[in-house]
PDB file of N, CA and C in Angstrom:
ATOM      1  N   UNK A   1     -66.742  30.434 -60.186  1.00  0.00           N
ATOM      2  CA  UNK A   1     -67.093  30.841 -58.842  1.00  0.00           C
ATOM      3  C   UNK A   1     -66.963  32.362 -58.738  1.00  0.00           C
ATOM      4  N   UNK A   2     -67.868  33.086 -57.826  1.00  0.00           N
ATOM      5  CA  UNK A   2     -68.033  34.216 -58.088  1.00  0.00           C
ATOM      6  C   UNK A   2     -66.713  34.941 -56.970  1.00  0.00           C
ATOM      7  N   UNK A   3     -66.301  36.084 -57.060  1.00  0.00           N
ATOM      8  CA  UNK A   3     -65.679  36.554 -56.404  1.00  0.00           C
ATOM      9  C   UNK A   3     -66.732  37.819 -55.404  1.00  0.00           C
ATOM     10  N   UNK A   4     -67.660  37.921 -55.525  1.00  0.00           N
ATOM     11  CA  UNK A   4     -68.333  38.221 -54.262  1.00  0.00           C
ATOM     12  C   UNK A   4     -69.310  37.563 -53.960  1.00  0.00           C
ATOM     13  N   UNK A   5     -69.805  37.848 -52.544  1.00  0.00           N
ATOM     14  CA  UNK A   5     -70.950  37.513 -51.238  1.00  0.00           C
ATOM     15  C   UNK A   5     -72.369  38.336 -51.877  1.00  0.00           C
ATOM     16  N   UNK A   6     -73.229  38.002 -52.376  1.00  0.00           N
ATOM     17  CA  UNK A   6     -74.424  38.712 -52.595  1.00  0.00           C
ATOM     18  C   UNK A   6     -75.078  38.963 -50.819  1.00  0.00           C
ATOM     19  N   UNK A   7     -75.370  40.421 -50.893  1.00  0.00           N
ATOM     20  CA  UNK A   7     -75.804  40.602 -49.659  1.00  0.00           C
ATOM     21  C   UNK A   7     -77.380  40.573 -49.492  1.00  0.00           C
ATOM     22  N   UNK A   8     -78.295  40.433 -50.754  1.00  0.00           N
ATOM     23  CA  UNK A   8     -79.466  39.897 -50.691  1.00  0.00           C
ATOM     24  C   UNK A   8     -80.299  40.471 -49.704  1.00  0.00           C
ATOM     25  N   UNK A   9     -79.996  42.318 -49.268  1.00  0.00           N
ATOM     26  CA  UNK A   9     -81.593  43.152 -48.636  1.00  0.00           C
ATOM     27  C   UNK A   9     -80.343  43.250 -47.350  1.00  0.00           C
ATOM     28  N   UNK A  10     -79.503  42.450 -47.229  1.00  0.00           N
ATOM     29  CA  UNK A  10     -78.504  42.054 -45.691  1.00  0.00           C
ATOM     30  C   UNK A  10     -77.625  43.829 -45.843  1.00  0.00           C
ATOM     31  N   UNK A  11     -77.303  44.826 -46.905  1.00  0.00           N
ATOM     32  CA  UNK A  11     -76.109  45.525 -47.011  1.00  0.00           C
ATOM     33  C   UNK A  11     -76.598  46.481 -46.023  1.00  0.00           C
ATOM     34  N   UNK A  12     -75.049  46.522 -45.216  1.00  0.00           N
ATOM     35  CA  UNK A  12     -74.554  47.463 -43.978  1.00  0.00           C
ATOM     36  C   UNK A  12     -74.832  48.594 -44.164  1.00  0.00           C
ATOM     37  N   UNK A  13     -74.303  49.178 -45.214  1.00  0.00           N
ATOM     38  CA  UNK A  13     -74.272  50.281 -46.091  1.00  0.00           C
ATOM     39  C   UNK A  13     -75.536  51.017 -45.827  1.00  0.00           C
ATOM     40  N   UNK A  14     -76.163  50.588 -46.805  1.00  0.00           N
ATOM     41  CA  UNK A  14     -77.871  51.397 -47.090  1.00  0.00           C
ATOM     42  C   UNK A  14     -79.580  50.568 -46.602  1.00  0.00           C
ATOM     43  N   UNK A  15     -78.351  49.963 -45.327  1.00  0.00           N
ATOM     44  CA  UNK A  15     -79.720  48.684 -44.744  1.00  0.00           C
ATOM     45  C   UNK A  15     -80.647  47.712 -45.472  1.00  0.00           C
ATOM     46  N   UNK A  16     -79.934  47.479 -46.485  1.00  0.00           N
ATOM     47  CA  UNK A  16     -80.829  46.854 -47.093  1.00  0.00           C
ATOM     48  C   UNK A  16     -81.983  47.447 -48.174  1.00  0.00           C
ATOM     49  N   UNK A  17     -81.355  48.772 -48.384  1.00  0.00           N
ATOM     50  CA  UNK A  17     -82.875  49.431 -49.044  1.00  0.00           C
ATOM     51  C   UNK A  17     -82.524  49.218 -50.335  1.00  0.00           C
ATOM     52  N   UNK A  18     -81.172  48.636 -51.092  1.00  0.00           N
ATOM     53  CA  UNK A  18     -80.986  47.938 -52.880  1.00  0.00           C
ATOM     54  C   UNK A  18     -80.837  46.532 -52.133  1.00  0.00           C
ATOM     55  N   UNK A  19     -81.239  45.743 -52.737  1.00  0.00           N
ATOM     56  CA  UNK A  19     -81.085  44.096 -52.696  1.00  0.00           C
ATOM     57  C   UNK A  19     -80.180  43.505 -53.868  1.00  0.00           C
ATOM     58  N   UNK A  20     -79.420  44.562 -54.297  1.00  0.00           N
ATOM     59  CA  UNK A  20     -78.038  44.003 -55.137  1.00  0.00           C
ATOM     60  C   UNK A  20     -76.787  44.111 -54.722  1.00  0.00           C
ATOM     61  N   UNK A  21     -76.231  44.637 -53.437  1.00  0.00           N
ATOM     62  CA  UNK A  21     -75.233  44.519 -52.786  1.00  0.00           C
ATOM     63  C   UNK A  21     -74.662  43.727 -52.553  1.00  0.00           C
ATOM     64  N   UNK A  22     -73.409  43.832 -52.497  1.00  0.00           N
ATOM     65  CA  UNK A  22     -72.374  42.705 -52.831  1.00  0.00           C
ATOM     66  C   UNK A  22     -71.219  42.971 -51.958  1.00  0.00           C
ATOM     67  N   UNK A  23     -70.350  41.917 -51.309  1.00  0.00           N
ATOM     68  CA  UNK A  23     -69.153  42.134 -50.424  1.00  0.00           C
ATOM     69  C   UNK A  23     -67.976  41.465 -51.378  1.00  0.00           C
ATOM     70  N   UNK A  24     -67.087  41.810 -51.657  1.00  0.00           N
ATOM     71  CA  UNK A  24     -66.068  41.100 -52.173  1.00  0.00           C
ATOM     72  C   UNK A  24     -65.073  40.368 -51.357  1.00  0.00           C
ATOM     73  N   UNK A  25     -65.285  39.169 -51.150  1.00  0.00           N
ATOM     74  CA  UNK A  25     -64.679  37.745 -50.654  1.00  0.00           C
ATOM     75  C   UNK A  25     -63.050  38.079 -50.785  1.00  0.00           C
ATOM     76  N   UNK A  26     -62.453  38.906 -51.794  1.00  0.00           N
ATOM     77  CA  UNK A  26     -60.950  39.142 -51.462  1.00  0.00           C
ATOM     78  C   UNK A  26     -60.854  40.169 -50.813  1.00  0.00           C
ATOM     79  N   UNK A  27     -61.267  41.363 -50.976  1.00  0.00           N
ATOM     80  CA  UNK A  27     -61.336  42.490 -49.775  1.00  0.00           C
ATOM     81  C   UNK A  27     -62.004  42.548 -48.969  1.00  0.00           C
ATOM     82  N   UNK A  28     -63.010  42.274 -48.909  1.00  0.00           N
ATOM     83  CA  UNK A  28     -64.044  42.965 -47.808  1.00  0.00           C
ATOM     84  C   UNK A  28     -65.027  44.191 -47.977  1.00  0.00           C
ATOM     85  N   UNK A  29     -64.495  44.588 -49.049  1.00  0.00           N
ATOM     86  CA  UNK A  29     -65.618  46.100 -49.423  1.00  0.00           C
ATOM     87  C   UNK A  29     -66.781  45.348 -49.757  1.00  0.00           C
ATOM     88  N   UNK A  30     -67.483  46.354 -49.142  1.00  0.00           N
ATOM     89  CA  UNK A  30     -69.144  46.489 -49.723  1.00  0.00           C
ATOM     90  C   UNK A  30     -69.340  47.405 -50.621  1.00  0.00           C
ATOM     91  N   UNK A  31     -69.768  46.563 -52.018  1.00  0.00           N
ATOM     92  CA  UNK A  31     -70.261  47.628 -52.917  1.00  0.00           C
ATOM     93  C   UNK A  31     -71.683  47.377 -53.270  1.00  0.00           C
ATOM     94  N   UNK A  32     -71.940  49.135 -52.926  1.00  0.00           N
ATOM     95  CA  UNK A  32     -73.419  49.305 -53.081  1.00  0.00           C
ATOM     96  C   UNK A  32     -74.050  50.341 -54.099  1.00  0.00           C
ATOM     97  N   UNK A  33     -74.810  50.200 -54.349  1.00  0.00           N
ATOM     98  CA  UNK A  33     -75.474  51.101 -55.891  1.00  0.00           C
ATOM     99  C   UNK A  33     -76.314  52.168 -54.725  1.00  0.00           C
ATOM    100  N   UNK A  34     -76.541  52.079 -53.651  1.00  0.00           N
ATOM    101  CA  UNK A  34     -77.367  53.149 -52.734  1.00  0.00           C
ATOM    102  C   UNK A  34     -76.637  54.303 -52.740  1.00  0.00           C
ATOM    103  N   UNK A  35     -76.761  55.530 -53.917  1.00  0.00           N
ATOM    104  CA  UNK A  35     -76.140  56.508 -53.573  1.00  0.00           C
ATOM    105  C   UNK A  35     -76.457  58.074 -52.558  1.00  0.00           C
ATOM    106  N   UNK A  36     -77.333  57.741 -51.812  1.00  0.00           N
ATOM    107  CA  UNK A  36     -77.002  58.808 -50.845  1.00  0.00           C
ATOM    108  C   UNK A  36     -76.810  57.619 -49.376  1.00  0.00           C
ATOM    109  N   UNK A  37     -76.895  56.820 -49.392  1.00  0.00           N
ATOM    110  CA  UNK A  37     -76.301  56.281 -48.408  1.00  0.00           C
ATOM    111  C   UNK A  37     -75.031  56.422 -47.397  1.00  0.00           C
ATOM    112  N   UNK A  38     -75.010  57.306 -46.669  1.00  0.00           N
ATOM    113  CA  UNK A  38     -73.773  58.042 -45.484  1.00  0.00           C
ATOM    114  C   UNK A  38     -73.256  56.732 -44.365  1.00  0.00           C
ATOM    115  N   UNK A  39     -73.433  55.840 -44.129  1.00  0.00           N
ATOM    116  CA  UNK A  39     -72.944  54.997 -42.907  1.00  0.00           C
ATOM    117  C   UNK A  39     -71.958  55.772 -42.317  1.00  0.00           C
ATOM    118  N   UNK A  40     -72.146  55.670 -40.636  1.00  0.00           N
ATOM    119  CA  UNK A  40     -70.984  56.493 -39.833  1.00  0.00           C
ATOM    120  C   UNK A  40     -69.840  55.549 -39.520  1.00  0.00           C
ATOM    121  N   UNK A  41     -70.386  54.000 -39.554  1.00  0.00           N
ATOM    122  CA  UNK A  41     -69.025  53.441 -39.671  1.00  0.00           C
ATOM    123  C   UNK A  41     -68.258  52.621 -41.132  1.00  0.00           C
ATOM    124  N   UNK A  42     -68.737  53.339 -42.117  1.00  0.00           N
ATOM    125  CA  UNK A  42     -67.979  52.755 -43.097  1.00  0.00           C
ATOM    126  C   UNK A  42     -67.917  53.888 -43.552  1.00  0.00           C
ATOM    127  N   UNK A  43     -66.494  53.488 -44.553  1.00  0.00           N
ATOM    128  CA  UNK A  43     -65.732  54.601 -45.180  1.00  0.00           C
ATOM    129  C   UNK A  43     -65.681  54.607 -46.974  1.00  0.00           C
ATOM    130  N   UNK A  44     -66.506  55.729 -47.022  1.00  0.00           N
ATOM    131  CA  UNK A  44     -66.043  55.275 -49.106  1.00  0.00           C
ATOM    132  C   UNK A  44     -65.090  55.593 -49.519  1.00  0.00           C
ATOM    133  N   UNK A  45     -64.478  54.563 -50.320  1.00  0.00           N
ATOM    134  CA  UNK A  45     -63.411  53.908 -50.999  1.00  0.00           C
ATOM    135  C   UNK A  45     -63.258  54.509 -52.205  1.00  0.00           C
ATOM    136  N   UNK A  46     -64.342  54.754 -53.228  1.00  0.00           N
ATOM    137  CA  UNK A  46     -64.385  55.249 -54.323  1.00  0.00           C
ATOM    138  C   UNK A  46     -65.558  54.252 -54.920  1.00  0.00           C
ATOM    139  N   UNK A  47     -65.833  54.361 -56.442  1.00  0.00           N
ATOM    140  CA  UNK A  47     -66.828  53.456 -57.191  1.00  0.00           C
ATOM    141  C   UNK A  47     -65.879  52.098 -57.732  1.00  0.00           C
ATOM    142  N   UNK A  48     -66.674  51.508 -58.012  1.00  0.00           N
ATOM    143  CA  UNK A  48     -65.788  50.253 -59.163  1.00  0.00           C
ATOM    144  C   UNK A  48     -66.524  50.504 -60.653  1.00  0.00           C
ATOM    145  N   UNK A  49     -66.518  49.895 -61.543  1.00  0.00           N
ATOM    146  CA  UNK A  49     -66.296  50.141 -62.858  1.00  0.00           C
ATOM    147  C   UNK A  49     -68.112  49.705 -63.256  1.00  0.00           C
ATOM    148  N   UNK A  50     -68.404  49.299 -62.215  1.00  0.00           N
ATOM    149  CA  UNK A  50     -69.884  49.265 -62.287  1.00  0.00           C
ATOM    150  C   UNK A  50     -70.653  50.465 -62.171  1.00  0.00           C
ATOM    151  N   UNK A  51     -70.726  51.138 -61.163  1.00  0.00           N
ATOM    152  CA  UNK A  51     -70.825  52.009 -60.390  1.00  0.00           C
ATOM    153  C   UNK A  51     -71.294  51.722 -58.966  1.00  0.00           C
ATOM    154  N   UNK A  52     -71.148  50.444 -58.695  1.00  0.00           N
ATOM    155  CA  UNK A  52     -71.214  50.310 -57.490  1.00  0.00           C
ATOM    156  C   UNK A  52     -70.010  51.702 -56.164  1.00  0.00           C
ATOM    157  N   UNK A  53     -70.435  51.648 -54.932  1.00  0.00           N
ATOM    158  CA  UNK A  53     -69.624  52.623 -54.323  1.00  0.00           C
ATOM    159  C   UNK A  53     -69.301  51.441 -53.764  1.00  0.00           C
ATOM    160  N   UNK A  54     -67.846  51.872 -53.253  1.00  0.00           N
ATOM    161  CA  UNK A  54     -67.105  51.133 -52.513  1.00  0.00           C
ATOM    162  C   UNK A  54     -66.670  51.580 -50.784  1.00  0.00           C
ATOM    163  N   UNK A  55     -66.958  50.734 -50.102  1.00  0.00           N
ATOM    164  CA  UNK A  55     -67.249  50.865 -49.031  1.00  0.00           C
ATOM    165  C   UNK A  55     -66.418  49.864 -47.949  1.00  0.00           C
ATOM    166  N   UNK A  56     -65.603  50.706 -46.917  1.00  0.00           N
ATOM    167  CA  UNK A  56     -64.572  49.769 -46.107  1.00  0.00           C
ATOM    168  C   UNK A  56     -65.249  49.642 -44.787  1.00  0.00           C
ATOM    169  N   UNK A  57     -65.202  48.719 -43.438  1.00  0.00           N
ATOM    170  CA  UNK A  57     -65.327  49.366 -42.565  1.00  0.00           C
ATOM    171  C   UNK A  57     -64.393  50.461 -41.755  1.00  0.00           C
ATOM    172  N   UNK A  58     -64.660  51.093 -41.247  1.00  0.00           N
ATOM    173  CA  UNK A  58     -64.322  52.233 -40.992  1.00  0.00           C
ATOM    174  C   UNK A  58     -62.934  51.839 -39.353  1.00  0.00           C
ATOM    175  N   UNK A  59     -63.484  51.194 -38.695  1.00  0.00           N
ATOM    176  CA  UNK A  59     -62.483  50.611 -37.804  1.00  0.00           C
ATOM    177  C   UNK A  59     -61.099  49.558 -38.299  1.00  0.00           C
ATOM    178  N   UNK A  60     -61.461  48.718 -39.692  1.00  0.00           N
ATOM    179  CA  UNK A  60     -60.386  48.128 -40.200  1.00  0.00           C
ATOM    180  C   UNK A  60     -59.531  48.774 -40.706  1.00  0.00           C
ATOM    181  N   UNK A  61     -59.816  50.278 -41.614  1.00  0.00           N
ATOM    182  CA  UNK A  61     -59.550  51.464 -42.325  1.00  0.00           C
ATOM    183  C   UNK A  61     -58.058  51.968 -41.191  1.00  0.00           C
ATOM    184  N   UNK A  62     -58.890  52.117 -40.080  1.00  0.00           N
ATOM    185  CA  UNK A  62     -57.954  52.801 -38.779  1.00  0.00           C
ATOM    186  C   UNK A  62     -57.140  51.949 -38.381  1.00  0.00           C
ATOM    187  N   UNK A  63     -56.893  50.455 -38.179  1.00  0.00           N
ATOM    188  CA  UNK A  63     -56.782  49.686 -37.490  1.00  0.00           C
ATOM    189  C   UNK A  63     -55.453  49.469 -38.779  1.00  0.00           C
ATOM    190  N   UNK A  64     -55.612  49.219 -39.914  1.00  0.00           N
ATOM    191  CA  UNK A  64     -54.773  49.122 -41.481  1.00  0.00           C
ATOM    192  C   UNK A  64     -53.935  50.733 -41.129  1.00  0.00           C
ATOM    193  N   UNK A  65     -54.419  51.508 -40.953  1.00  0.00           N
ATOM    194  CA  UNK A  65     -53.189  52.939 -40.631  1.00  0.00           C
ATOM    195  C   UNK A  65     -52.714  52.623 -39.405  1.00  0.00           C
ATOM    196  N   UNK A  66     -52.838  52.058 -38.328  1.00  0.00           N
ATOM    197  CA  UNK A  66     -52.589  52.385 -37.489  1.00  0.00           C
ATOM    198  C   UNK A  66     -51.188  51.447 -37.107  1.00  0.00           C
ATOM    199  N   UNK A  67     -51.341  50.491 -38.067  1.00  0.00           N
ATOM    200  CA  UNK A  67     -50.026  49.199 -38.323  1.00  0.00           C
ATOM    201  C   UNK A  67     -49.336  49.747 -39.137  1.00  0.00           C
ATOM    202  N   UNK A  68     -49.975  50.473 -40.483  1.00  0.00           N
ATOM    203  CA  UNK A  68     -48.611  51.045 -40.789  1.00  0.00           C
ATOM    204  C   UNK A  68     -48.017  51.824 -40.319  1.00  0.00           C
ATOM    205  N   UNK A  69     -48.058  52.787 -39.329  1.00  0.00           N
ATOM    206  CA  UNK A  69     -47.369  53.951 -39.067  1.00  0.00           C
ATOM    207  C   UNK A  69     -46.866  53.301 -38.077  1.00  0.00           C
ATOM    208  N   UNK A  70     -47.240  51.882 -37.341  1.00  0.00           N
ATOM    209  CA  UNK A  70     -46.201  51.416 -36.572  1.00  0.00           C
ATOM    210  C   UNK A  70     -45.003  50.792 -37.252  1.00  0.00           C
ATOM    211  N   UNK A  71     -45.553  49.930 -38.385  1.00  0.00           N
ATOM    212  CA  UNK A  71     -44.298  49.188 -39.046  1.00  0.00           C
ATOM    213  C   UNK A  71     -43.117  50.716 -39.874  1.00  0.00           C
ATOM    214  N   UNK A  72     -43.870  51.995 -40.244  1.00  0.00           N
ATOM    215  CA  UNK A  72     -42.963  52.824 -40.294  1.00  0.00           C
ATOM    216  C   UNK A  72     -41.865  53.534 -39.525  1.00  0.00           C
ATOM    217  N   UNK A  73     -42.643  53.269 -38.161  1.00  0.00           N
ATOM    218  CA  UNK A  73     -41.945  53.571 -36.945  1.00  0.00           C
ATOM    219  C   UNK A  73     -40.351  52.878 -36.502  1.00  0.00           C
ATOM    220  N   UNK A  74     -40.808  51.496 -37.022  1.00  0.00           N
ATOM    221  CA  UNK A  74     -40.238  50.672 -36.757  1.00  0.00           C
ATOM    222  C   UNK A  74     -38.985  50.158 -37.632  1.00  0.00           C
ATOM    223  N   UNK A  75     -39.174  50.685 -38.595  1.00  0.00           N
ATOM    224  CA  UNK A  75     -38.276  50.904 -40.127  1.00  0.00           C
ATOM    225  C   UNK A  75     -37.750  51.737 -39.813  1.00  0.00           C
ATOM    226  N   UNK A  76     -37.812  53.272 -39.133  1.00  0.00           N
ATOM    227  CA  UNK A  76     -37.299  54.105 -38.961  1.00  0.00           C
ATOM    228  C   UNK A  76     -35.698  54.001 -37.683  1.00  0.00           C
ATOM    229  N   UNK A  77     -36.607  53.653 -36.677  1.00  0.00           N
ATOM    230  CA  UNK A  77     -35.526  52.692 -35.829  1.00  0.00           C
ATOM    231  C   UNK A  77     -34.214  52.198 -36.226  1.00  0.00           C
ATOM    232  N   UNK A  78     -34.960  50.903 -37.173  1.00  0.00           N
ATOM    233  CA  UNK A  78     -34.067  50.130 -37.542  1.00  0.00           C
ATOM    234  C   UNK A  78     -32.723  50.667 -38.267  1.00  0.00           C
ATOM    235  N   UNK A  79     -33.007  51.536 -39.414  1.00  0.00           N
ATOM    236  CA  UNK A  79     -32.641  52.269 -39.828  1.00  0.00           C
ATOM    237  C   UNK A  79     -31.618  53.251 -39.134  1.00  0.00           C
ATOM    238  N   UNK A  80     -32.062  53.977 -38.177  1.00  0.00           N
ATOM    239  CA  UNK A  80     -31.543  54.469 -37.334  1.00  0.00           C
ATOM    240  C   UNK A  80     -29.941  53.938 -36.985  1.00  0.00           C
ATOM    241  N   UNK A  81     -30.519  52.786 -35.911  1.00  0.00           N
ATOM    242  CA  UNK A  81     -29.411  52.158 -35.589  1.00  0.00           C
ATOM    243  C   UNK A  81     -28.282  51.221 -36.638  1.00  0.00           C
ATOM    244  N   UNK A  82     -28.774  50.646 -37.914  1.00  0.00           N
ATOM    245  CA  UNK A  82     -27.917  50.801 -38.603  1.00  0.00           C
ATOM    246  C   UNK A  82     -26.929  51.996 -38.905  1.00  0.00           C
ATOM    247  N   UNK A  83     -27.233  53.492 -38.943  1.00  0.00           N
ATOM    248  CA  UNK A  83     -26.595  54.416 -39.205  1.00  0.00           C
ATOM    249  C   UNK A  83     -25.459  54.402 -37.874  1.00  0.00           C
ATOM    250  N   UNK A  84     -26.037  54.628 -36.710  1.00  0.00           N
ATOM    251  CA  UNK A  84     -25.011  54.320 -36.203  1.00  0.00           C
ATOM    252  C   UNK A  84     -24.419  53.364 -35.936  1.00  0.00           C
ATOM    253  N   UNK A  85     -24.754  51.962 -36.117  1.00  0.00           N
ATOM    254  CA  UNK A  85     -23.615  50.884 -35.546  1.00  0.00           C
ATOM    255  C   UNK A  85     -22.461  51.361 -36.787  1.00  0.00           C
ATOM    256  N   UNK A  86     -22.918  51.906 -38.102  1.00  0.00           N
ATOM    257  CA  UNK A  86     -21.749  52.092 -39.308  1.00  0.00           C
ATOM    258  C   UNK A  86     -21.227  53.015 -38.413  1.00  0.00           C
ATOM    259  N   UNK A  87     -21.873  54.403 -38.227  1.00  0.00           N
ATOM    260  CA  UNK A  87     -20.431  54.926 -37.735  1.00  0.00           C
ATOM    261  C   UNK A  87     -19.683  54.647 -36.457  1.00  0.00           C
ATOM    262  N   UNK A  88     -20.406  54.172 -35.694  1.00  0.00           N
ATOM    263  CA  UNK A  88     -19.846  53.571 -33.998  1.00  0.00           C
ATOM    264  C   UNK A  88     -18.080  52.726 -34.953  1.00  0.00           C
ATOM    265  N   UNK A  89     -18.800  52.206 -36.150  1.00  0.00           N
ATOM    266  CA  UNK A  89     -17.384  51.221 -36.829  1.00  0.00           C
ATOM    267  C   UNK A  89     -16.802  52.022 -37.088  1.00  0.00           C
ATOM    268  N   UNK A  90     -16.966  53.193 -38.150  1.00  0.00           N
ATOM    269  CA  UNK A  90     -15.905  54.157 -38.787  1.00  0.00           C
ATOM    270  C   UNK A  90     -14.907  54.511 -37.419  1.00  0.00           C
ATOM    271  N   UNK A  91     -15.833  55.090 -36.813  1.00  0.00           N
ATOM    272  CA  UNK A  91     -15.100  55.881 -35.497  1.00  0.00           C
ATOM    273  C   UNK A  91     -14.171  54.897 -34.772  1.00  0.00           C
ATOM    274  N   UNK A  92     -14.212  54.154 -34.503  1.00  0.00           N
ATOM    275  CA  UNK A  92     -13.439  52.806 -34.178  1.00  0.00           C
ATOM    276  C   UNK A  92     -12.164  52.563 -34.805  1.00  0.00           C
ATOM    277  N   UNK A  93     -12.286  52.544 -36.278  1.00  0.00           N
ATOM    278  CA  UNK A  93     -10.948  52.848 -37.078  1.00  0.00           C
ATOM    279  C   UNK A  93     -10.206  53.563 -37.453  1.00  0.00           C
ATOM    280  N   UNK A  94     -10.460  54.814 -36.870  1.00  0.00           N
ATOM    281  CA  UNK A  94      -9.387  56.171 -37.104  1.00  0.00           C
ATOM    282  C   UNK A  94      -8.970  55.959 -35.859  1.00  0.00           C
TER     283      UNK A  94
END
């Protein structure tokens, strides 16, 4: 079984102008052989070993940063207040 979606004339990317485009079923990138192809909402990723370009959408891209810098936020916190509940303890025992 293949690990990508043939996009068959369908790619986001370069509208359809290569009919060998392909989405990969575990990520989601679109890789496309259309190389001047610019889309304003997708983001290139880099090539794969084909030379297909690799291609994210551009709102999941933001949406993937925008959770991490919350879950960093949130690590930071945590963190935080570990530091002090330790010393709230130290201070407690002198």
């Amino acid at each position: 079984m293949s690990n990508f979606l043939p996009l068959k004339g369908n790619c986001p990317v370069c509208n359809g102008i290569r009919k060998d485009c392909r989405q990969s079923k575990s990520t989601g990138l679109v890789h496309c052989l259309n190389s001047v192809a610019n889309p304003s909402n997708y983001l290139f990723r880099g090539t794969d070993k084909l030379g297909f370009g690799m291609w994210a959408q551009k709102a999941e891209v933001e949406a993937a940063s925008q959770q991490q810098r919350e879950e960093w936020r949130q690590q930071c916190e945590r963190e935080k207040q570990r530091w002090l509940d330790a010393e709230r303890a130290q201070r407690s025992q002198l």
